[in-house]
Protein backbone atom coordinates (compact mmCIF):
# COMPACT_ATOMS: atom_id res chain seq x y z
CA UNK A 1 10.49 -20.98 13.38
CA UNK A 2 10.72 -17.82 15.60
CA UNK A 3 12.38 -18.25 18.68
CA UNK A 4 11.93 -14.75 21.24
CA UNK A 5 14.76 -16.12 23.49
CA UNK A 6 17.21 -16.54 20.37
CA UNK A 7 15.85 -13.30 19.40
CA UNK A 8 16.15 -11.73 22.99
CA UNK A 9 19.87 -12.96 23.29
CA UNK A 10 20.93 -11.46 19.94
CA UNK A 11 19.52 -8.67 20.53
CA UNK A 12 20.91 -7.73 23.97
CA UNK A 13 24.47 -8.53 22.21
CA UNK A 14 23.56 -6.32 19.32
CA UNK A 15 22.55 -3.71 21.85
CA UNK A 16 26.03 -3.71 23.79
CA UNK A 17 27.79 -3.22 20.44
CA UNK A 18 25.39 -0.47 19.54
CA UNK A 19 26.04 1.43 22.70
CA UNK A 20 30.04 0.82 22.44
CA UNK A 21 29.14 2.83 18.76
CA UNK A 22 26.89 5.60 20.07
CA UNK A 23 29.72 6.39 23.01
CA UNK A 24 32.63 5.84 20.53
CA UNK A 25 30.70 8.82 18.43
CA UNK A 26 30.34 10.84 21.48
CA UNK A 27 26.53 10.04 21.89
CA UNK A 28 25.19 9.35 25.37
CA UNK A 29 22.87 5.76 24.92
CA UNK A 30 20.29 5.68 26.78
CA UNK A 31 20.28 4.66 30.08
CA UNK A 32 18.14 1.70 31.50
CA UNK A 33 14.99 3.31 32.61
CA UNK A 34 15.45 6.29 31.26
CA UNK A 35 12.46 5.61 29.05
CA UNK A 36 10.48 5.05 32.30
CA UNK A 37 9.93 8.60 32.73
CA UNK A 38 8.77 9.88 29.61
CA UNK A 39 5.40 9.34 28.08
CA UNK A 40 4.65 6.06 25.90
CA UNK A 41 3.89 8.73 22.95
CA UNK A 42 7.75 9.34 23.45
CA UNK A 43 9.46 6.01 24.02
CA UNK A 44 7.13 4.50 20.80
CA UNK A 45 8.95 6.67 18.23
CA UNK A 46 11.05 9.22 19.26
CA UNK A 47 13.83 7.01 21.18
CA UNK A 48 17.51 7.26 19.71
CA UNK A 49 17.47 4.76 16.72
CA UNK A 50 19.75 2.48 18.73
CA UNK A 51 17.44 2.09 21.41
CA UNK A 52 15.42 -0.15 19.56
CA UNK A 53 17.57 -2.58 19.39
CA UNK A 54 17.84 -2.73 23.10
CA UNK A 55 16.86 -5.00 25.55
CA UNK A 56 14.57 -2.29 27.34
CA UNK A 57 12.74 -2.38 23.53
CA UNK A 58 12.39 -5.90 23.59
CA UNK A 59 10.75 -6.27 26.88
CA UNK A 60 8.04 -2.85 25.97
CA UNK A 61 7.70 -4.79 22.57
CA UNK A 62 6.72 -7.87 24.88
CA UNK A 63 3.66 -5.82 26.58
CA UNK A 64 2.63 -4.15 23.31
CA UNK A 65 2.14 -7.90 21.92
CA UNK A 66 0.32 -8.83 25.38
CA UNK A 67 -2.11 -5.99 25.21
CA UNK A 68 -3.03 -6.32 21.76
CA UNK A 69 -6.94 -6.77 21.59
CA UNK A 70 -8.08 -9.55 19.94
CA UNK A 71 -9.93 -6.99 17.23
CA UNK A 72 -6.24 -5.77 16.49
CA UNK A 73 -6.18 -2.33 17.89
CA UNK A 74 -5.24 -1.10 21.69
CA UNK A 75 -6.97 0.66 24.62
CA UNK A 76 -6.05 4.17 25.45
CA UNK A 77 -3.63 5.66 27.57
CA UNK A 78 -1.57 2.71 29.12
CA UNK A 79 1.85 2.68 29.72
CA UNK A 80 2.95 0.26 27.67
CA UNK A 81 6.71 0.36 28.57
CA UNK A 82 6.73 0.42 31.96
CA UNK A 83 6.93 -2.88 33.89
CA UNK A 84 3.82 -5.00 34.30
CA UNK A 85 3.37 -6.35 37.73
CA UNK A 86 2.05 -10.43 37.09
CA UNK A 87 -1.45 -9.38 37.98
CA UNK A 88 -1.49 -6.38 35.56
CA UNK A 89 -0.46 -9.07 33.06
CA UNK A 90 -3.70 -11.02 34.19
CA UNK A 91 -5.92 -8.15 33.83
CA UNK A 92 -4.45 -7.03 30.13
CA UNK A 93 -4.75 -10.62 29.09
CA UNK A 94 -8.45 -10.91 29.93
CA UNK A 95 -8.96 -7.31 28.47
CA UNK A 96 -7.91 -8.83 25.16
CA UNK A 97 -11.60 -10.33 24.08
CA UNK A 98 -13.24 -6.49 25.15
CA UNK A 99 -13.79 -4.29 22.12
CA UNK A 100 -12.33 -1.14 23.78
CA UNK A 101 -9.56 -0.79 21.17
CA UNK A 102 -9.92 2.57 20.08
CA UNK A 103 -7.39 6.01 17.64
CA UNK A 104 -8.58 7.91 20.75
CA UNK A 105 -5.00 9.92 22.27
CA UNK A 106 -3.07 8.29 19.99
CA UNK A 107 -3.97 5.33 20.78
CA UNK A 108 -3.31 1.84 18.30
CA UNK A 109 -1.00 4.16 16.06
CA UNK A 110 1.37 4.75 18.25
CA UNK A 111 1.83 1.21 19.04
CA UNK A 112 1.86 0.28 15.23
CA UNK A 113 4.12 2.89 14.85
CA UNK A 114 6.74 1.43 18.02
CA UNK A 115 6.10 -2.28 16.37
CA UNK A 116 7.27 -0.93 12.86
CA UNK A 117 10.53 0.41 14.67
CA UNK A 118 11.32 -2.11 17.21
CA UNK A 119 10.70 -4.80 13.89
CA UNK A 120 12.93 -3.21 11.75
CA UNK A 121 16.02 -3.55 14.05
CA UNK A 122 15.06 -6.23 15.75
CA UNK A 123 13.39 -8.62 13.20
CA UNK A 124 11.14 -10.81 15.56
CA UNK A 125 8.03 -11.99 13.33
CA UNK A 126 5.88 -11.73 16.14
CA UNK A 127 6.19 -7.83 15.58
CA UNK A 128 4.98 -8.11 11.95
CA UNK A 129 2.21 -10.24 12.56
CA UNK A 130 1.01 -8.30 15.20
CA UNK A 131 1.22 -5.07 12.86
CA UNK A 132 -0.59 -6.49 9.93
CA UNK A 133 -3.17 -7.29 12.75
CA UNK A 134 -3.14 -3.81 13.75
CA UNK A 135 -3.17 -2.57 10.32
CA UNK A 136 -6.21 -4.72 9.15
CA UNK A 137 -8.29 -3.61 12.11
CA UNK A 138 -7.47 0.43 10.98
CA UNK A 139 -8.66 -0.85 7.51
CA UNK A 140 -11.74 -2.08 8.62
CA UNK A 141 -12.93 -0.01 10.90
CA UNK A 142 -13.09 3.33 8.07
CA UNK A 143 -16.65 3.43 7.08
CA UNK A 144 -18.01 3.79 3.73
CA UNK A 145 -18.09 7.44 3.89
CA UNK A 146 -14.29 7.58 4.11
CA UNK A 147 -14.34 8.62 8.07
CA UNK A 148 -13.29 7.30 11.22
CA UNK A 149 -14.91 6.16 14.48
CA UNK A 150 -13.15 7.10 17.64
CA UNK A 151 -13.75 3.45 19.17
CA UNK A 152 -14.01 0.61 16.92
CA UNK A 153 -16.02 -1.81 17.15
CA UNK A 154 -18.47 0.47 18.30
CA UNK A 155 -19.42 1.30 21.74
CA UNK A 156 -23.29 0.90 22.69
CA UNK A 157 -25.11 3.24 24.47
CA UNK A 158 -26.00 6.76 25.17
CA UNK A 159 -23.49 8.05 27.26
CA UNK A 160 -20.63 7.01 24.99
CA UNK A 161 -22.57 7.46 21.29
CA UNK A 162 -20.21 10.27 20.15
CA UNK A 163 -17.47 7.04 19.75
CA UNK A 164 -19.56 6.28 16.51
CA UNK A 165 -18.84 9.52 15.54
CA UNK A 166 -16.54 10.83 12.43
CA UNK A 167 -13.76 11.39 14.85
CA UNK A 168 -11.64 14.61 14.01
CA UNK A 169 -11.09 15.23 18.00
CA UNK A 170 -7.07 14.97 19.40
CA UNK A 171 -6.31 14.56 15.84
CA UNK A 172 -7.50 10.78 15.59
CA UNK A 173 -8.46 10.45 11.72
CA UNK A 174 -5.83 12.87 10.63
CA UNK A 175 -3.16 10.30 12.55
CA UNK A 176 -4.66 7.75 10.88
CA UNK A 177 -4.21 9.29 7.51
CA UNK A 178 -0.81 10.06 7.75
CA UNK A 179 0.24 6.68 8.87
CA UNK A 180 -1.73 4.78 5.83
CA UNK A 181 -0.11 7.63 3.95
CA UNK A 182 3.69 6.34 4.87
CA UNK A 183 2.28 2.67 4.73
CA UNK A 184 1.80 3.34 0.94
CA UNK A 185 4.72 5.34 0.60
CA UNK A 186 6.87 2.98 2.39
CA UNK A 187 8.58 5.30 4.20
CA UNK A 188 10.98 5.08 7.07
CA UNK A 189 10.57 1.75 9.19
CA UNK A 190 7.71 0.63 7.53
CA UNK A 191 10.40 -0.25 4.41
CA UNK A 192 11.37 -3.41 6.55
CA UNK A 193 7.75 -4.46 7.36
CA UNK A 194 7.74 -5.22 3.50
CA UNK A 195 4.13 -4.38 3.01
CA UNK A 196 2.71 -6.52 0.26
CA UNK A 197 1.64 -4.56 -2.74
CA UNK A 198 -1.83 -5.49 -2.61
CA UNK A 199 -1.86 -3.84 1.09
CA UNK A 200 -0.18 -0.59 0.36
CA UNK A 201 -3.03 0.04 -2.25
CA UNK A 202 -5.73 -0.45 0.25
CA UNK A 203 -4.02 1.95 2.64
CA UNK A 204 -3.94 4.43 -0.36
CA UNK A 205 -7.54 3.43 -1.28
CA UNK A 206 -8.57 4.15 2.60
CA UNK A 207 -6.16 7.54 2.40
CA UNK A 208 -8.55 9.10 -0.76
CA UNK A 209 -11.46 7.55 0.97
CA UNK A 210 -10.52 9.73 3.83
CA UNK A 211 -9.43 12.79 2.15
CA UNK A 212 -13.47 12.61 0.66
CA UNK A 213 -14.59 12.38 4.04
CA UNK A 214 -12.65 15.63 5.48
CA UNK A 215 -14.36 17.66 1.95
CA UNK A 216 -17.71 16.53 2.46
CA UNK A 217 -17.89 17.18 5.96
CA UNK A 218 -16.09 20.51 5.82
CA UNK A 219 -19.15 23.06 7.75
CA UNK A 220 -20.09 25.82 4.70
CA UNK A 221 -21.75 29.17 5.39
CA UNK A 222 -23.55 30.71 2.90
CA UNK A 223 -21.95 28.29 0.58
CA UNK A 224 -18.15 29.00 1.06
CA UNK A 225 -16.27 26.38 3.17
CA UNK A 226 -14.54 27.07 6.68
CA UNK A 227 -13.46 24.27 8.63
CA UNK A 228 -14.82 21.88 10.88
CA UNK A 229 -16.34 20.46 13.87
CA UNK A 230 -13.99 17.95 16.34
CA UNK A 231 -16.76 15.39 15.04
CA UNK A 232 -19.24 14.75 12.86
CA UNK A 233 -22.30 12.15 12.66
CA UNK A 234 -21.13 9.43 10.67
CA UNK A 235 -24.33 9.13 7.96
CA UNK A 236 -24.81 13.01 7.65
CA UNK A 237 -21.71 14.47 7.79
CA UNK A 238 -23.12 17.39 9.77
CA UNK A 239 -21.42 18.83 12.94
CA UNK A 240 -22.09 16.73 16.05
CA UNK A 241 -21.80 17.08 20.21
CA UNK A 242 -19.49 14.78 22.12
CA UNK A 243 -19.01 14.88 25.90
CA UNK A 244 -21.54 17.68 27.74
CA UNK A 245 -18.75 20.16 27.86
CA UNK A 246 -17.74 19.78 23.83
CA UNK A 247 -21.03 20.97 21.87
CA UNK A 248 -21.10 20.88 17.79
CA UNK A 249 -18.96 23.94 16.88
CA UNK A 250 -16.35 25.17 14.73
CA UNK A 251 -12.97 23.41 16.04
CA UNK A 252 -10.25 26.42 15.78
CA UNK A 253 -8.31 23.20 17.31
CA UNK A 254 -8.71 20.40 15.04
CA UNK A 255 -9.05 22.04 12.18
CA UNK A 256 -5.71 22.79 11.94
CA UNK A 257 -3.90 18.78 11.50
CA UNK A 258 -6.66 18.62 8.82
CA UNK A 259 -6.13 22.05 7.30
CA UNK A 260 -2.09 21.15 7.55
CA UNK A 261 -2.94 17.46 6.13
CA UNK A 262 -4.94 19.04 2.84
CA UNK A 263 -1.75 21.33 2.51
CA UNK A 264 0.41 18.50 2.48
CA UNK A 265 -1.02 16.68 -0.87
CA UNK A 266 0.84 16.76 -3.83
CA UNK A 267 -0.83 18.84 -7.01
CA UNK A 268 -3.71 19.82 -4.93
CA UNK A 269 -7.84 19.69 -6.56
CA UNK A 270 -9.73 22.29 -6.99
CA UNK A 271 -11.43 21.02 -4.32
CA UNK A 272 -8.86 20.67 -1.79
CA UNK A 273 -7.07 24.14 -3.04
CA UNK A 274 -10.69 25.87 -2.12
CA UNK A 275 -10.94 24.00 1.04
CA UNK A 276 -7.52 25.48 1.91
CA UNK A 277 -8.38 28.92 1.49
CA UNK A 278 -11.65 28.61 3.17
CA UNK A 279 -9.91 27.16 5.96
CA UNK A 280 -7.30 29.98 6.10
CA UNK A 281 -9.83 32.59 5.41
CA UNK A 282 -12.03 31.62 8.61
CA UNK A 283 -9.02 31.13 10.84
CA UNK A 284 -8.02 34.65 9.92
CA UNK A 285 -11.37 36.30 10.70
CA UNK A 286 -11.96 34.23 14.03
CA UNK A 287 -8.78 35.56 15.37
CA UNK A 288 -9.10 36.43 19.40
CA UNK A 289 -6.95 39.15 19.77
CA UNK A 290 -5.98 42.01 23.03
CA UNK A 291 -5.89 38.71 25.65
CA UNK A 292 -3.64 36.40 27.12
CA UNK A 293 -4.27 33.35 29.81
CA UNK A 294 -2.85 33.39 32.88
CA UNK A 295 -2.23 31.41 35.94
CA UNK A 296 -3.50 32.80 39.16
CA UNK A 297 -3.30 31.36 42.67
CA UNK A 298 -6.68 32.25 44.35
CA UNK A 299 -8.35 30.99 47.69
CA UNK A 300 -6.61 27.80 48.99
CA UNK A 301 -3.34 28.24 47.47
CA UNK A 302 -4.78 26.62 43.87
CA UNK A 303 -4.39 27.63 40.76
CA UNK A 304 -6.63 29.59 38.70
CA UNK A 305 -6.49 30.10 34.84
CA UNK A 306 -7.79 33.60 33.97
CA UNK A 307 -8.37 36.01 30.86
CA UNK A 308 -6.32 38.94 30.83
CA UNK A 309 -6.90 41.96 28.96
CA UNK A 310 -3.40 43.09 27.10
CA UNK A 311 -3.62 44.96 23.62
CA UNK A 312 0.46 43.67 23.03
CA UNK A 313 -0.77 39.94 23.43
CA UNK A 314 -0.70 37.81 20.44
CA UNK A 315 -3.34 36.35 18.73
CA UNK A 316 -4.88 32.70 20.06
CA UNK A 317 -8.24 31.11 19.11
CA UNK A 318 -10.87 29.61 21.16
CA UNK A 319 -11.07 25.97 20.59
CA UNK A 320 -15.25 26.02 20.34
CA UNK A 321 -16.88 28.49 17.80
CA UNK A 322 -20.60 28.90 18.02
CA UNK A 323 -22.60 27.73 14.90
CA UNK A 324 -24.50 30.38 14.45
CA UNK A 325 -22.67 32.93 15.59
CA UNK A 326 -19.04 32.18 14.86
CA UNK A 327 -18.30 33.64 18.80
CA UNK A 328 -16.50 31.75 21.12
CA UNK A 329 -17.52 29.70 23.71
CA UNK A 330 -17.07 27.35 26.47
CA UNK A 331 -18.83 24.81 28.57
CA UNK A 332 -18.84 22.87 31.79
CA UNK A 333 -20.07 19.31 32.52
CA UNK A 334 -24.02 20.71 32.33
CA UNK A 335 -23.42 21.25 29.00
CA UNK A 336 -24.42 24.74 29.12
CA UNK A 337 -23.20 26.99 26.56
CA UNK A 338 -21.05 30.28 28.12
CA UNK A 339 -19.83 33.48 26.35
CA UNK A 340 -16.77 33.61 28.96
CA UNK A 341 -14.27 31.46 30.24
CA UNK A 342 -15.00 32.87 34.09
CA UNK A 343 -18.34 31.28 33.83
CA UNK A 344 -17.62 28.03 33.90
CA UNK A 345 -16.47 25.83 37.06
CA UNK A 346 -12.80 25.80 37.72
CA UNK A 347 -12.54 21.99 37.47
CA UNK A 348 -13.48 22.58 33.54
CA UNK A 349 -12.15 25.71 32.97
CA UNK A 350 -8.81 24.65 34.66
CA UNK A 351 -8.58 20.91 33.06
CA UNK A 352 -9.25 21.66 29.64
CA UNK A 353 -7.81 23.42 26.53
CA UNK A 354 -9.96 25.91 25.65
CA UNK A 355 -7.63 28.32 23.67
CA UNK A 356 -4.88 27.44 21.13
CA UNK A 357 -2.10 29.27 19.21
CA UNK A 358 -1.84 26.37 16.66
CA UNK A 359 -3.69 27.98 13.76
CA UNK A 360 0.06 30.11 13.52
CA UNK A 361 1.07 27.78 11.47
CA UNK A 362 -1.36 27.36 8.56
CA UNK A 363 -0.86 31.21 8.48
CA UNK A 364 2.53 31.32 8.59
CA UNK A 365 2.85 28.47 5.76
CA UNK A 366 0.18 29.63 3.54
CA UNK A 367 2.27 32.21 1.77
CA UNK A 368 4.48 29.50 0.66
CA UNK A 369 1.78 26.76 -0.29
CA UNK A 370 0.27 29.44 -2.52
CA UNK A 371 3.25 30.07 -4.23
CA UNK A 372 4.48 26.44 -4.70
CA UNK A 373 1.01 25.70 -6.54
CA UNK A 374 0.37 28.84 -7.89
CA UNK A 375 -3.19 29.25 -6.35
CA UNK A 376 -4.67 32.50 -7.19
């Protein structure tokens, strides 16, 4: 049987020897509390390998497994390796029968992803069974179509129906995809998990399912594909509004982790080789070029973010592109559509991204993806 004390104490020996190895190498271990600091995006996978051995691991793993819903995913947005007072410990364990797990920021990946590393040096079952929860509930929630809600199970009611929504936004179904893509590849930590067999084929099942969902939905004008919106209804595919201030558009945002995730297939479809260029093609023509944003300080001593002409700049994109149009646009909570960023409030147009420089990198890898699959 699984004992977490026996577990705990093994560990916390294991960890002392690993941080004699990391200074004997010259490596600095982490300090305790360190973690504290950083964001939970951080701590969950991008610690020094040895740290998740440690006891600090341990006791994060220990709130991970206490905020677990009981559908198998996680709420947003918590920070799950910090310490829990007793009454936050309360509150998360009557949060458990809610349905508010959701992929939204990240979220129930990035704990699936911390539970695959902390398991595989630290071997407590408790870990494994809570990821095959976790991974179950990400299998069930994709809907026939191959897509993605944000929130699963689904969220009633009009002021939160975009949640039912093929979810593209903050990259949720492409962070899906890649993790049921290393599940079947059984890559990295997820090796020690030892998925079964059987598993690994549903998460490549769910992967193609997905990769159906991104072509079908991809917005065409005049026939020729171009990319898509940060969501899309989930029975008709087409482009949908979320939030007042995020109207159906095309995303020059989140098109680009699905543009990137389409380049990253091996021997490439017709299909997925003309969504590419369509893709590539639109982000070349939407360019926004002669500005730059900058930070002013205006009445009051706050901060202002504002346009600025300048021919030298480089080129960004907007993050909305009208539908009919293709012009940029922005919005504030009225849900207003506006031509320029200096007509919306400056609690929107300050707390939201409304340009990006992302859409670089398809560019800049393009060249090579063409050549390695000899697209003409």
């Amino acid at each position: 049987m699984n004992n977490p004390l026996k577990n705990f104490l093994l560990v916390s020996l294991l960890n002392v020897a690993l941080s004699a190895l990391a200074v004997g190498q010259g490596k600095q271990p982490v300090k305790p509390g360190d973690y504290l600091g950083m964001r939970w995006s951080q701590v969950a996978s991008q610690m020094p390998a040895e740290w998740y051995a440690s006891r600090e691991a341990w006791m994060v793993a220990e709130n991970v497994l206490l905020t677990q819903r009981e559908v198998g995913g996680w709420a947003k947005n918590k920070p799950y390796h910090h310490v829990f007072t007793e009454g936050e410990k309360a509150q998360f364990t009557k949060e458990r029968q809610e349905i508010g797990a959701t992929f939204d920021n990240g979220a129930t990946i990035t704990e699936l992803k911390f539970l695959a590393r902390v398991y595989a040096s630290q071997k407590d079952e408790r870990y494994k069974a809570a990821f095959e929860k976790g991974l179950a509930y990400v299998l069930t929630a994709q809907y026939g179509n191959g897509g993605w809600p944000q929130f699963f199970p689904l969220r009633q009611g009009s002021s939160v129906a975009y949640a039912s929504h093929v979810t593209y936004n903050d990259d949720a179904m492409v962070n899906i995809m890649k993790f049921l893509r290393d599940i079947h590849g059984d890559k990295g930590d997820y090796r020690a998990l030892q998925v079964p067999g059987a598993t690994k084929e549903k998460a490549r099942e769910a992967f193609d399912k997905g990769i159906g969902c991104i072509l079908a939905s991809q917005i065409r004008v005049n026939g020729r594909p171009t990319v898509w919106c940060a969501q899309h209804d989930r029975n008709t595919l087409v482009p949908a509004n979320a939030r007042k201030y995020e109207l159906a558009s095309f995303s020059g945002a989140e098109s680009v982790g699905i543009t990137q995730l389409l380049m990253g297939l091996q021997n490439p479809s017709s299909q997925v080789i003309a969504a590419v260029q369509g893709a590539v093609a639109w982000f070349e023509k939407n360019k926004v070029e002669g500005i730059r944003l900058e930070k002013k300080t205006i009445e009051g001593g706050k901060s202002d973010l504002t346009v600025v002409q300048d021919r030298s700049a480089p080129a960004i994109w907007a993050r909305f592109y009208d539908l009919n149009t293709q012009k940029p646009f922005f919005c504030d909570r009225d849900g207003v559509m506006k031509f320029s960023l200096a007509e919306i409030g400056h609690e929107r147009r300050n707390n939201y991204g409304w340009y990006t420089d992302t859409p670089h990198k398809i560019l800049q890898a393009y060249p090579g993806w063409v050549k390695k699959w000899g697209v003409k």
